[in-house]
C-alpha atoms as a PDB file:
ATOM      1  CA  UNK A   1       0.000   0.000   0.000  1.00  0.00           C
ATOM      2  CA  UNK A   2       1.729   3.581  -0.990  1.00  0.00           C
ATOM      3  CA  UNK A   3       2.456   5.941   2.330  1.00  0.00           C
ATOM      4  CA  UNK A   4      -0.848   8.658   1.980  1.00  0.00           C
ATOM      5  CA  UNK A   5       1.430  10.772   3.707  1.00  0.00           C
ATOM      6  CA  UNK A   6       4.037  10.952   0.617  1.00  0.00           C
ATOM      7  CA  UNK A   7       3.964  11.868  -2.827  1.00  0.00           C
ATOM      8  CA  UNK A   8       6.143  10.597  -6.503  1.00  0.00           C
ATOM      9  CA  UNK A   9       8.290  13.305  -7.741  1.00  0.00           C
ATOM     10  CA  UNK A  10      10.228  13.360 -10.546  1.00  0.00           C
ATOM     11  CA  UNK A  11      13.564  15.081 -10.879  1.00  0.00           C
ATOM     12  CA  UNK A  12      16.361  15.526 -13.521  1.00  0.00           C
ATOM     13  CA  UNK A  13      20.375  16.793 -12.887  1.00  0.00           C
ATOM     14  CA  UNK A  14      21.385  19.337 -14.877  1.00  0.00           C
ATOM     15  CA  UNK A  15      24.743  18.808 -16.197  1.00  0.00           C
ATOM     16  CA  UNK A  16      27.539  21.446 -16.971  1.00  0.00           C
ATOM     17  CA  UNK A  17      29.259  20.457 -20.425  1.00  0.00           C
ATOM     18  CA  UNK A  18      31.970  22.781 -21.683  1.00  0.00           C
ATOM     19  CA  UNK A  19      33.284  20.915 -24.389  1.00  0.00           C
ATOM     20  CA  UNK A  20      30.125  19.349 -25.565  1.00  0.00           C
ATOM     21  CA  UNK A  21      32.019  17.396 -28.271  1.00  0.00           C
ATOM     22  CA  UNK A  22      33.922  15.437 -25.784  1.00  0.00           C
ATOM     23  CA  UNK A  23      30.450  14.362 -23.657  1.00  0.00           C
ATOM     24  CA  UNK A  24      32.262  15.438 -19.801  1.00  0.00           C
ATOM     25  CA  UNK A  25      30.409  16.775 -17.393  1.00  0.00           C
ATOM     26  CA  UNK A  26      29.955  17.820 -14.133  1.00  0.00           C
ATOM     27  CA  UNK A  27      26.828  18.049 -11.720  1.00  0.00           C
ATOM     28  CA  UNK A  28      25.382  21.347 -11.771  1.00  0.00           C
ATOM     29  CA  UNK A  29      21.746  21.295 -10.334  1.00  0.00           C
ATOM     30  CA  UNK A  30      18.341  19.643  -9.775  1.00  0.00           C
ATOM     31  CA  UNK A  31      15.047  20.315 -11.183  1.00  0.00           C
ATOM     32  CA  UNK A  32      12.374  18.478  -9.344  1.00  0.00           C
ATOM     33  CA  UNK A  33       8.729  18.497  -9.341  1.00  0.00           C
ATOM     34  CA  UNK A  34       5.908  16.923  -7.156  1.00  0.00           C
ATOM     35  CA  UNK A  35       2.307  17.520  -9.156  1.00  0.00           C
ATOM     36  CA  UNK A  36       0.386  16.213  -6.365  1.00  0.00           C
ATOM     37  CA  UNK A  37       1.881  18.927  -3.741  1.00  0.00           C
ATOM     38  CA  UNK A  38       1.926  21.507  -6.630  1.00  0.00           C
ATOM     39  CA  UNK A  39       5.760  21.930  -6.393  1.00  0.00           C
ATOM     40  CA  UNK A  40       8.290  22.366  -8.820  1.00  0.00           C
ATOM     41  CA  UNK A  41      11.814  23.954  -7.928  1.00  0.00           C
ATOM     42  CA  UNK A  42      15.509  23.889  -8.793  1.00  0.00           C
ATOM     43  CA  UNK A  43      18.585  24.320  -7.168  1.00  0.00           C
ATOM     44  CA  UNK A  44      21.721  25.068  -9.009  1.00  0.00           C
ATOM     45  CA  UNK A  45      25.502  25.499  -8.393  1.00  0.00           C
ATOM     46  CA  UNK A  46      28.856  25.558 -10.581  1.00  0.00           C
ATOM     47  CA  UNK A  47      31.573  24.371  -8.754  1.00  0.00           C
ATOM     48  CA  UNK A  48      34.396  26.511 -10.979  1.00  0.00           C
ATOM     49  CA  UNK A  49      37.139  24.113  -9.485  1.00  0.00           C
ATOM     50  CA  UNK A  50      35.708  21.173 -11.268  1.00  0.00           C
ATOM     51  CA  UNK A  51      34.620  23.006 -14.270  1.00  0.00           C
ATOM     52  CA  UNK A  52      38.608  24.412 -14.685  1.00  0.00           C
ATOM     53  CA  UNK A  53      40.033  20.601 -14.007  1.00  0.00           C
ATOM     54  CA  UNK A  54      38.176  19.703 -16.397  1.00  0.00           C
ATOM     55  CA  UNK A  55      38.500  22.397 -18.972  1.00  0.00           C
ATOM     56  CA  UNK A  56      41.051  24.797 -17.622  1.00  0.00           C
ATOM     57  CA  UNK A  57      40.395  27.522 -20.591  1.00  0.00           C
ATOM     58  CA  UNK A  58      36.204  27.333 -20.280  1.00  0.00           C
ATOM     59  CA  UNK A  59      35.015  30.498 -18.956  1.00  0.00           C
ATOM     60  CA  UNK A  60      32.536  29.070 -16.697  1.00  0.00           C
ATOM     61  CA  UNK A  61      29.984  32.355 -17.353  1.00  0.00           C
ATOM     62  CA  UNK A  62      27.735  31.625 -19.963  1.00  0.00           C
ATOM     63  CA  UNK A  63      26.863  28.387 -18.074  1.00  0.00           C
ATOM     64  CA  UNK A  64      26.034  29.919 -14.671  1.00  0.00           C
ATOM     65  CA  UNK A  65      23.713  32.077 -16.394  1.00  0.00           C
ATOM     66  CA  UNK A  66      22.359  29.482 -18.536  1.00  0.00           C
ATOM     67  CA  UNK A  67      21.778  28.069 -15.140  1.00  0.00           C
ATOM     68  CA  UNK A  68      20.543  31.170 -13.275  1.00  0.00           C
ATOM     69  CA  UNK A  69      17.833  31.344 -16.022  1.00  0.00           C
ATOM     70  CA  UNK A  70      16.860  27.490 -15.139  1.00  0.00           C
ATOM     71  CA  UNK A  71      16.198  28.667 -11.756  1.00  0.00           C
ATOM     72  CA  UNK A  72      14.456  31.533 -12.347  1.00  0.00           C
ATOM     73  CA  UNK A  73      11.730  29.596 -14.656  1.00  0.00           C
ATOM     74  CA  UNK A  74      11.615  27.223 -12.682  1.00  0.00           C
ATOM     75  CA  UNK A  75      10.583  29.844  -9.899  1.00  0.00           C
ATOM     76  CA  UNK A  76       7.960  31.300 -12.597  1.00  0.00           C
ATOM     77  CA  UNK A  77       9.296  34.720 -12.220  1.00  0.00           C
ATOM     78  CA  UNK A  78       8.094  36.433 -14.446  1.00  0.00           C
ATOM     79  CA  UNK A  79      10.810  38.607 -15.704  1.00  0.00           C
ATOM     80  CA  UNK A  80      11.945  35.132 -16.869  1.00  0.00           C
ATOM     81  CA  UNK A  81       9.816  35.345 -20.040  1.00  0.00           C
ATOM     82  CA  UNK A  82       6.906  33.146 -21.417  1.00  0.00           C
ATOM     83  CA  UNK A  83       7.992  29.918 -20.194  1.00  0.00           C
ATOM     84  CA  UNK A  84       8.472  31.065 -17.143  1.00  0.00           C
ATOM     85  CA  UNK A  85       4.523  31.600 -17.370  1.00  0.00           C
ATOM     86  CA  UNK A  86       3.182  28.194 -18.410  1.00  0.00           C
ATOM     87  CA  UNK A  87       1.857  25.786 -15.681  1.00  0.00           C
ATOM     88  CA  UNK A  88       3.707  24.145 -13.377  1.00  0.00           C
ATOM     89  CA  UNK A  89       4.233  20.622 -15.323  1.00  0.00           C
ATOM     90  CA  UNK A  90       4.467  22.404 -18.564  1.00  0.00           C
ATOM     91  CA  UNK A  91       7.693  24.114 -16.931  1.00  0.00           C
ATOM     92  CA  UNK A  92       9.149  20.706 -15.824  1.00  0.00           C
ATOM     93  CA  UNK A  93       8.756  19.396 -18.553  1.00  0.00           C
ATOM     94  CA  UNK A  94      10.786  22.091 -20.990  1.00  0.00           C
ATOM     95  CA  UNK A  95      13.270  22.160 -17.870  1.00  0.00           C
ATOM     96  CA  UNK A  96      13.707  18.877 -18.580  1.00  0.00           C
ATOM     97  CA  UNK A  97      13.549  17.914 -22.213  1.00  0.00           C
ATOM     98  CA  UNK A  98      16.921  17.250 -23.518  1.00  0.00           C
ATOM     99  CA  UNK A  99      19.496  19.438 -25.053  1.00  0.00           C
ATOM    100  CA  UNK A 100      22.863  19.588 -26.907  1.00  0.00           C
ATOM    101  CA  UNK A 101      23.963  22.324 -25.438  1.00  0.00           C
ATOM    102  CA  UNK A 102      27.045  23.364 -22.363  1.00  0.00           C
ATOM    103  CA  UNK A 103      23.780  22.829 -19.990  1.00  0.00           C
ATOM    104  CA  UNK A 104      22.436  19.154 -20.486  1.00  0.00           C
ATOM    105  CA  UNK A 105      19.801  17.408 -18.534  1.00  0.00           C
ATOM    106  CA  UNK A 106      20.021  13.818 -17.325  1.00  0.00           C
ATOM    107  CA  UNK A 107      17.141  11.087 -17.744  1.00  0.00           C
ATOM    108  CA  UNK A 108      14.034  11.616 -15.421  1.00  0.00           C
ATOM    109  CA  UNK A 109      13.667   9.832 -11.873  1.00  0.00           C
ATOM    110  CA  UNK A 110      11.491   9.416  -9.557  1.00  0.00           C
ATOM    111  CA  UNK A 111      10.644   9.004  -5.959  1.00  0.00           C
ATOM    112  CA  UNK A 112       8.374   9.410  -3.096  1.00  0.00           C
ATOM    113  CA  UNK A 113       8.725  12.605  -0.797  1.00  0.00           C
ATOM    114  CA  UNK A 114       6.321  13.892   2.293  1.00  0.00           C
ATOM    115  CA  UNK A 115       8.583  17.589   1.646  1.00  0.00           C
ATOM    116  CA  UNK A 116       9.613  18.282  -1.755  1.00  0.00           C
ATOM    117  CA  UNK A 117      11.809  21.532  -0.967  1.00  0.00           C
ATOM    118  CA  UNK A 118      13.716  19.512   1.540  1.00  0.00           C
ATOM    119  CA  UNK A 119      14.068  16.495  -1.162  1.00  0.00           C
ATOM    120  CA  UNK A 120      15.468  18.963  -3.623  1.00  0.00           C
ATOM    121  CA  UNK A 121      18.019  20.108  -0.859  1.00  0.00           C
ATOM    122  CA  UNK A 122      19.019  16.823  -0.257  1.00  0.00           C
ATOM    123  CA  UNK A 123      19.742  15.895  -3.820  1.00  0.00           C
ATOM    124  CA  UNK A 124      21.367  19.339  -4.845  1.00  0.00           C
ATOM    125  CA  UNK A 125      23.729  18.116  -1.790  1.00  0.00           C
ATOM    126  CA  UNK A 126      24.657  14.331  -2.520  1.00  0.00           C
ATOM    127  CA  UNK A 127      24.016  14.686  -6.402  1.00  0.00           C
ATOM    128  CA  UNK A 128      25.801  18.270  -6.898  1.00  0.00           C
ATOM    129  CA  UNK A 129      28.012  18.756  -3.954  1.00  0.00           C
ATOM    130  CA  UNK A 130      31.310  17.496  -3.803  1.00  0.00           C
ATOM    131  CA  UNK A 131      31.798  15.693  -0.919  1.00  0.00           C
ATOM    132  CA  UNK A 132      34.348  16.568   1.363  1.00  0.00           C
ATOM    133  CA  UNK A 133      36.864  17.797  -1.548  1.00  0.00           C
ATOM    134  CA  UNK A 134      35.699  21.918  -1.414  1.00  0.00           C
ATOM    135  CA  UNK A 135      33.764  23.978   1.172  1.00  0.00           C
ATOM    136  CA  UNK A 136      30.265  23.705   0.273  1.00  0.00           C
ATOM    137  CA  UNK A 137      28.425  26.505  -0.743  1.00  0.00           C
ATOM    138  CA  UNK A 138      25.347  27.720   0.408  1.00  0.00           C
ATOM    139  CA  UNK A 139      22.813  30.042  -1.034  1.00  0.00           C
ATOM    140  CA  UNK A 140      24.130  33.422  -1.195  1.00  0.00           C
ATOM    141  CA  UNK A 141      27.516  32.625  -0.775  1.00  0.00           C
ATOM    142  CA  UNK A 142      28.516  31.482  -4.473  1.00  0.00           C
ATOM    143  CA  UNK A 143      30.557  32.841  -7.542  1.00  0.00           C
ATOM    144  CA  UNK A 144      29.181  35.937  -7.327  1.00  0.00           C
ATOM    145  CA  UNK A 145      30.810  36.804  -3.780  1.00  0.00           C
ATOM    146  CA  UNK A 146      34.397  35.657  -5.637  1.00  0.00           C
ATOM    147  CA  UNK A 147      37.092  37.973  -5.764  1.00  0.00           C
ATOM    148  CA  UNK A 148      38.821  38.585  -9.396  1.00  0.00           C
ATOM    149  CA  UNK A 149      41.767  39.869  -7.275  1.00  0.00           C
ATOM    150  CA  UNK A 150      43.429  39.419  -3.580  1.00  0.00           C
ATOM    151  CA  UNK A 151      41.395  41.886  -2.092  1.00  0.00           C
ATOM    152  CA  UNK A 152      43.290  45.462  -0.333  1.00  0.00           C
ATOM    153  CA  UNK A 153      43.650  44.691   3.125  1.00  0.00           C
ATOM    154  CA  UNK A 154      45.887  47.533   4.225  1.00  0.00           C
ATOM    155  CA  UNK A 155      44.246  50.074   6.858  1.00  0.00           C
ATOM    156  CA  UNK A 156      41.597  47.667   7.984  1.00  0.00           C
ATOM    157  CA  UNK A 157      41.260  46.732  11.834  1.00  0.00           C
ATOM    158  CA  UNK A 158      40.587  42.986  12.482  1.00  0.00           C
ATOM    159  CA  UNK A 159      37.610  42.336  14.801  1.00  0.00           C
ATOM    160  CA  UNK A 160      37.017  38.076  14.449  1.00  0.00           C
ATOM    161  CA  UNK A 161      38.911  35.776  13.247  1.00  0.00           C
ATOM    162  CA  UNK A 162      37.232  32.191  12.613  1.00  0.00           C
ATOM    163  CA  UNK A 163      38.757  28.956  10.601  1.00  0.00           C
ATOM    164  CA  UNK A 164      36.857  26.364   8.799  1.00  0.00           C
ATOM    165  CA  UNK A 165      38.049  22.706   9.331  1.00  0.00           C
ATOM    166  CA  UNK A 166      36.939  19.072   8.192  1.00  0.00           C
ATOM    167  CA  UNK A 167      35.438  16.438  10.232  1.00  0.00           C
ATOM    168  CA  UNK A 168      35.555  13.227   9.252  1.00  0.00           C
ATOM    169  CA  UNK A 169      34.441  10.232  11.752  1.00  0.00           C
ATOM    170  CA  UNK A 170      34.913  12.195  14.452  1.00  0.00           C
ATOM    171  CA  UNK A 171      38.388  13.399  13.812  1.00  0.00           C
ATOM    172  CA  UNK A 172      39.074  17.109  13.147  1.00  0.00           C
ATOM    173  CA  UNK A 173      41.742  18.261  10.744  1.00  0.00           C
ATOM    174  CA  UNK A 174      42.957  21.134  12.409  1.00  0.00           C
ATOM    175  CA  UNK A 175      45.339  22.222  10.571  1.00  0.00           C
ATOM    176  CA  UNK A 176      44.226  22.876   6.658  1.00  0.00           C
ATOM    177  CA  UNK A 177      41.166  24.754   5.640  1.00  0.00           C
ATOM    178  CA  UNK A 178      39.945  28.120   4.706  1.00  0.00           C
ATOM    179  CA  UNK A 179      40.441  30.820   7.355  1.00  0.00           C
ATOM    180  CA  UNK A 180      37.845  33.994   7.554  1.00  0.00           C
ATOM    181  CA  UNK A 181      38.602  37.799   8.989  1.00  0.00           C
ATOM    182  CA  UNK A 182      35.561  39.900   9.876  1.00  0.00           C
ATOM    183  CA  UNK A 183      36.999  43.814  10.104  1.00  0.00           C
ATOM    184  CA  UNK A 184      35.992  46.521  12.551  1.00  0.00           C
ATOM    185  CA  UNK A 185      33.928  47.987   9.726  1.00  0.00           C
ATOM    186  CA  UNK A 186      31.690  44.538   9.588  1.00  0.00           C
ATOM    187  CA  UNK A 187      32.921  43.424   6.344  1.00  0.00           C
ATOM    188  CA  UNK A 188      34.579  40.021   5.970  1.00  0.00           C
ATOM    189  CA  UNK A 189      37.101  37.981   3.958  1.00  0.00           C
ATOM    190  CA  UNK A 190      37.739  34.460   3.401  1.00  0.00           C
ATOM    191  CA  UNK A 191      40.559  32.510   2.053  1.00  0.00           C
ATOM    192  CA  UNK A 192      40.424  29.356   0.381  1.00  0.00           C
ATOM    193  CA  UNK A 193      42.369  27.372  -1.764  1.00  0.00           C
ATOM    194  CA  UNK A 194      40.912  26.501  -5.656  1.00  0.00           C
ATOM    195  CA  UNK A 195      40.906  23.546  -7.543  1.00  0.00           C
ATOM    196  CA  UNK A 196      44.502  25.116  -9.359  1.00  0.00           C
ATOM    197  CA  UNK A 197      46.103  25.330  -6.512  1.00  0.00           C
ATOM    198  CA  UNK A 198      46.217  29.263  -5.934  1.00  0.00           C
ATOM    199  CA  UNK A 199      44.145  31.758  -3.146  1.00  0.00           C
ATOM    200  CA  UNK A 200      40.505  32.778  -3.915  1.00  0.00           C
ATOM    201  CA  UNK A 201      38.605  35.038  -1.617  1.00  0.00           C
ATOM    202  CA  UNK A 202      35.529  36.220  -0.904  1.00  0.00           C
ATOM    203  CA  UNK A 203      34.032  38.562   0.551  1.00  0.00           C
ATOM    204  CA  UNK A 204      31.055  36.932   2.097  1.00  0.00           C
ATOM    205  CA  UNK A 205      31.096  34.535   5.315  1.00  0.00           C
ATOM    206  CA  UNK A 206      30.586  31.401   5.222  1.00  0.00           C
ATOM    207  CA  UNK A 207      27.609  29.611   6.651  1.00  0.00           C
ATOM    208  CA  UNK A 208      27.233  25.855   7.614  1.00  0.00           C
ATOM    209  CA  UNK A 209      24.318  24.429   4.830  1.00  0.00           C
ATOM    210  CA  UNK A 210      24.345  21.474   7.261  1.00  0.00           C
ATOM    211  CA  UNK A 211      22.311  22.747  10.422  1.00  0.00           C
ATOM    212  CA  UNK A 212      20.038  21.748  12.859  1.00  0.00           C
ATOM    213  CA  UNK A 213      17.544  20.243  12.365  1.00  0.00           C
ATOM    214  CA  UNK A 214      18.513  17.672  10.263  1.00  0.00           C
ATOM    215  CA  UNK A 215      16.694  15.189   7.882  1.00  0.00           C
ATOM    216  CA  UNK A 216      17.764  11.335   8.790  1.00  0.00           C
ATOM    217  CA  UNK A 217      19.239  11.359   4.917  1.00  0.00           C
ATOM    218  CA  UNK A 218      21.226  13.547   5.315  1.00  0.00           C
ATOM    219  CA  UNK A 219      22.332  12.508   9.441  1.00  0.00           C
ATOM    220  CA  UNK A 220      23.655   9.698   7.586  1.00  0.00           C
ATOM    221  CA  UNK A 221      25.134  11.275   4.057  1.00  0.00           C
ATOM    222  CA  UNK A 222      27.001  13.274   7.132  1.00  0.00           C
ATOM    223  CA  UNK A 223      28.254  10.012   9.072  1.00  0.00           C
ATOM    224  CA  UNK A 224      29.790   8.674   5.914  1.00  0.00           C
ATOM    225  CA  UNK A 225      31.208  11.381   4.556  1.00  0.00           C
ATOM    226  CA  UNK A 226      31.781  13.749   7.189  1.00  0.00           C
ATOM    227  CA  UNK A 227      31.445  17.854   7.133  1.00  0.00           C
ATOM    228  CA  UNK A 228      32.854  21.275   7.408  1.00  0.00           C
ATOM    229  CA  UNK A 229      32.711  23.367  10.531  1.00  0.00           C
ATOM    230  CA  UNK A 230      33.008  27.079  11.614  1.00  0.00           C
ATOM    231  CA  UNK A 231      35.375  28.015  14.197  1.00  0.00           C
ATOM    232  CA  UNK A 232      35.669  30.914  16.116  1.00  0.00           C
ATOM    233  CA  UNK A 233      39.158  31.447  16.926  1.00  0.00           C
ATOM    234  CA  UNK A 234      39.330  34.851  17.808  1.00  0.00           C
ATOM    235  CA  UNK A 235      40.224  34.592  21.484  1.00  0.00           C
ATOM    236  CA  UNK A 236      42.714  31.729  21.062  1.00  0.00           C
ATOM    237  CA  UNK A 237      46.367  31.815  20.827  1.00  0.00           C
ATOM    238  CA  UNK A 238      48.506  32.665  18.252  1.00  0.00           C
ATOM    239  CA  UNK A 239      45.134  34.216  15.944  1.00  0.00           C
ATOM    240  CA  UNK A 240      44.221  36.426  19.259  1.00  0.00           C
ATOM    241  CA  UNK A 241      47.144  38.651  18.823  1.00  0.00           C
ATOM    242  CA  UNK A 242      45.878  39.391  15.232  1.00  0.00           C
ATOM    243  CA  UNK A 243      42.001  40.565  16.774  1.00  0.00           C
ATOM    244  CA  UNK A 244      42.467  44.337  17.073  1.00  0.00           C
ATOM    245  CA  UNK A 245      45.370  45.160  14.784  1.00  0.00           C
ATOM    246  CA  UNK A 246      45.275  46.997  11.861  1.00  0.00           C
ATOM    247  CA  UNK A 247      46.614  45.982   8.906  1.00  0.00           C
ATOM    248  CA  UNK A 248      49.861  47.570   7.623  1.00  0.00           C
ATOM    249  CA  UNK A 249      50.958  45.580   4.521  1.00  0.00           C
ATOM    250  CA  UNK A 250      50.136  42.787   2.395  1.00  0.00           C
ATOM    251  CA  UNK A 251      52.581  40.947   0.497  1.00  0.00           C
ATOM    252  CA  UNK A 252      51.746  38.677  -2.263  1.00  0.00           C
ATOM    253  CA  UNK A 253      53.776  35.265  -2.461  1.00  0.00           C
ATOM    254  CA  UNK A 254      54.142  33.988  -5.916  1.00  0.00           C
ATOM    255  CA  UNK A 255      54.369  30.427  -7.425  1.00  0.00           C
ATOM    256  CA  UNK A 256      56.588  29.847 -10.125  1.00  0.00           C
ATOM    257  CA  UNK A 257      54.029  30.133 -12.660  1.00  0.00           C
ATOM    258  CA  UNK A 258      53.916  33.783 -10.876  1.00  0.00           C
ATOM    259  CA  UNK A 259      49.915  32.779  -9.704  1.00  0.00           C
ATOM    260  CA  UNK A 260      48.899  33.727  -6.450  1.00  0.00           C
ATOM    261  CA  UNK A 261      50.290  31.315  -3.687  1.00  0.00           C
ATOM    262  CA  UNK A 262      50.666  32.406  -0.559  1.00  0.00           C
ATOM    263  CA  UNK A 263      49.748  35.657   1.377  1.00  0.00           C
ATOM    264  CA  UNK A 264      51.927  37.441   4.574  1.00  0.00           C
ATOM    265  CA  UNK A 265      49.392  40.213   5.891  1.00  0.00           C
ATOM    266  CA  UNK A 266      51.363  42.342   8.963  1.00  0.00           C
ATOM    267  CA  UNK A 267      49.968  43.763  11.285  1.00  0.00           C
ATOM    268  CA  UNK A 268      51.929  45.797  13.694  1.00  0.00           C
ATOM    269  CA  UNK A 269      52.407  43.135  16.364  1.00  0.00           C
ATOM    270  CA  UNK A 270      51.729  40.389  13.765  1.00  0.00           C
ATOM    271  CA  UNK A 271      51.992  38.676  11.164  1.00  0.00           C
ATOM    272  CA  UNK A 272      49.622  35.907   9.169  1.00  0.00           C
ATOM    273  CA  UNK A 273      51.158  34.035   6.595  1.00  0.00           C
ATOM    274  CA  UNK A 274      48.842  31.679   4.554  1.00  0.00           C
ATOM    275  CA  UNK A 275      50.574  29.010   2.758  1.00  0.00           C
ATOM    276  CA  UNK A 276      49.347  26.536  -0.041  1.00  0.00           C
ATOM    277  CA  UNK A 277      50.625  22.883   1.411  1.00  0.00           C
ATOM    278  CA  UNK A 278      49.405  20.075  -1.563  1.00  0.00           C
ATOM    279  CA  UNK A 279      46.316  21.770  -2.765  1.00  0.00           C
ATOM    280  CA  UNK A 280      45.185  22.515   1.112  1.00  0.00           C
ATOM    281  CA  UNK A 281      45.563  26.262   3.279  1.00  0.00           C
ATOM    282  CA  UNK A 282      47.481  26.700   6.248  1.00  0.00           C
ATOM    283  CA  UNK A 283      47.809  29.208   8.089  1.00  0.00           C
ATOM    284  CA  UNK A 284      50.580  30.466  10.124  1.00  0.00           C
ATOM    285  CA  UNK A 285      50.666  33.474  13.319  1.00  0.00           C
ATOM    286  CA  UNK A 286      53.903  35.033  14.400  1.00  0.00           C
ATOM    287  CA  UNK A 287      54.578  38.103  16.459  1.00  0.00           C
ATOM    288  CA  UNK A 288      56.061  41.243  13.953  1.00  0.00           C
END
């Protein structure tokens, strides 16, 4: 006998192709629709450290807006133009059709939900996500709150300092992962490392997608594959003599390919020194 108390929705993963000729892709979102609870929504994110692994001269643009414009129909907004306007399955099933284009759509599947925003969550996370490999994003913090450049520093008072580490069965790696300054001013940078091996900031904080309360499936999608975590380090040793300081000068450390490496920020009690160790961030404190 079917659960009365759940519903069959259908979804599809949208797929990022740059080189459509060569048929690779990666994961890029989820379109999923539940007629019977009158829901249809998508979730979409390009992770541009997969997307430049696997084709380091794409310019990853064209298909976040491609995918922007997914969401947005899928929304019905209607600034989104006439599709954006047609019923609820008529959408779905345009968002799904397939295409030849950089943004393809997998074959349909189904399921049975009793909360079809929370079953799109939990498949944009395990389906789109890479597990454990970058800091997941979460909505609102994405490409848009990337830097082009190491942002200016100098004259700025540090107020918090937090790091981000991974947990994984139970064990905390406490020494690589992205590290994030809040100024006296209230804005905020964080460092992390991309998928080429050089700094990328942002000028956004980062907040855990992964909070209370949680669904069982995802509990357990935690369990096995573990999660990233906020720290607030501002009142421990050595990142406590930073909180307070104003920065002085910001020196750029250079890889041989003369990309962006390493950073020393000095303070004038302090300094930071971020370092790339095998793809991962650490992050040094010395006094001046």
């Amino acid at each position: 006998m079917p659960d009365p108390a759940r519903s069959s929705f259908a979804y599809t993963v949208l797929r990022a192709v740059p080189r459509v000729e060569r048929g690779e892709f990666i994961n890029a979102g989820i379109v999923l629709f539940c007629p019977e609870r009158r829901f249809l929504g998508a979730r979409t994110g390009l992770d541009a450290g997969r997307l430049v692994a696997l084709a380091p001269d794409c310019d990853g643009n064209e298909m976040a807006e491609q995918l922007e414009a997914i969401r947005r129909v899928a929304a019905g907004e209607s600034a989104a133009g006439p599709i954006a306007r047609l019923s609820k399955a008529e959408r779905y099933h345009w968002l799904s059709s397939p295409t030849s284009t950089v943004i393809q759509r997998s074959e349909a599947h189904t399921g049975l939900t009793s909360n079809p925003a929370a079953t799109l969550d939990h498949l944009f996370r395990t389906m789109v996500m890479t597990p454990g490999a970058r800091l997941p994003r979460h909505q609102g913090w994405d490409r848009t709150h990337r830097l082009a450049t190491a942002p200016d520093l100098v004259g700025r008072s540090i107020a918090r300092v937090r790091r981000l580490h991974y947990t994984y069965q139970g064990e905390t790696n406490s020494l690589d992962g992205p590290i994030e300054l809040t100024f006296s001013d209230g804005s905020c940078v964080l460092c992390d490392t991309a998928a080429d091996w050089t700094l990328q900031f942002f000028d956004a904080p980062w907040n855990d997608p992964y909070r209370d309360p949680l669904l069982e499936v995802d509990r357990e999608y935690l369990e096995r594959y573990g999660k990233w975590g906020g720290h607030d380090v501002t009142l421990l040793a050595p990142y406590s003599w930073l909180v307070g300081e104003r920065v002085r000068q910001v020196i750029p450390q250079l890889n041989e390919l003369l990309e962006l490496a390493g950073l020393l920020v000095r303070t004038d009690n302090a300094i930071l020194d971020l370092q790339l160790w095998a793809g991962e961030l650490r992050t040094f404190v010395r006094r001046a």
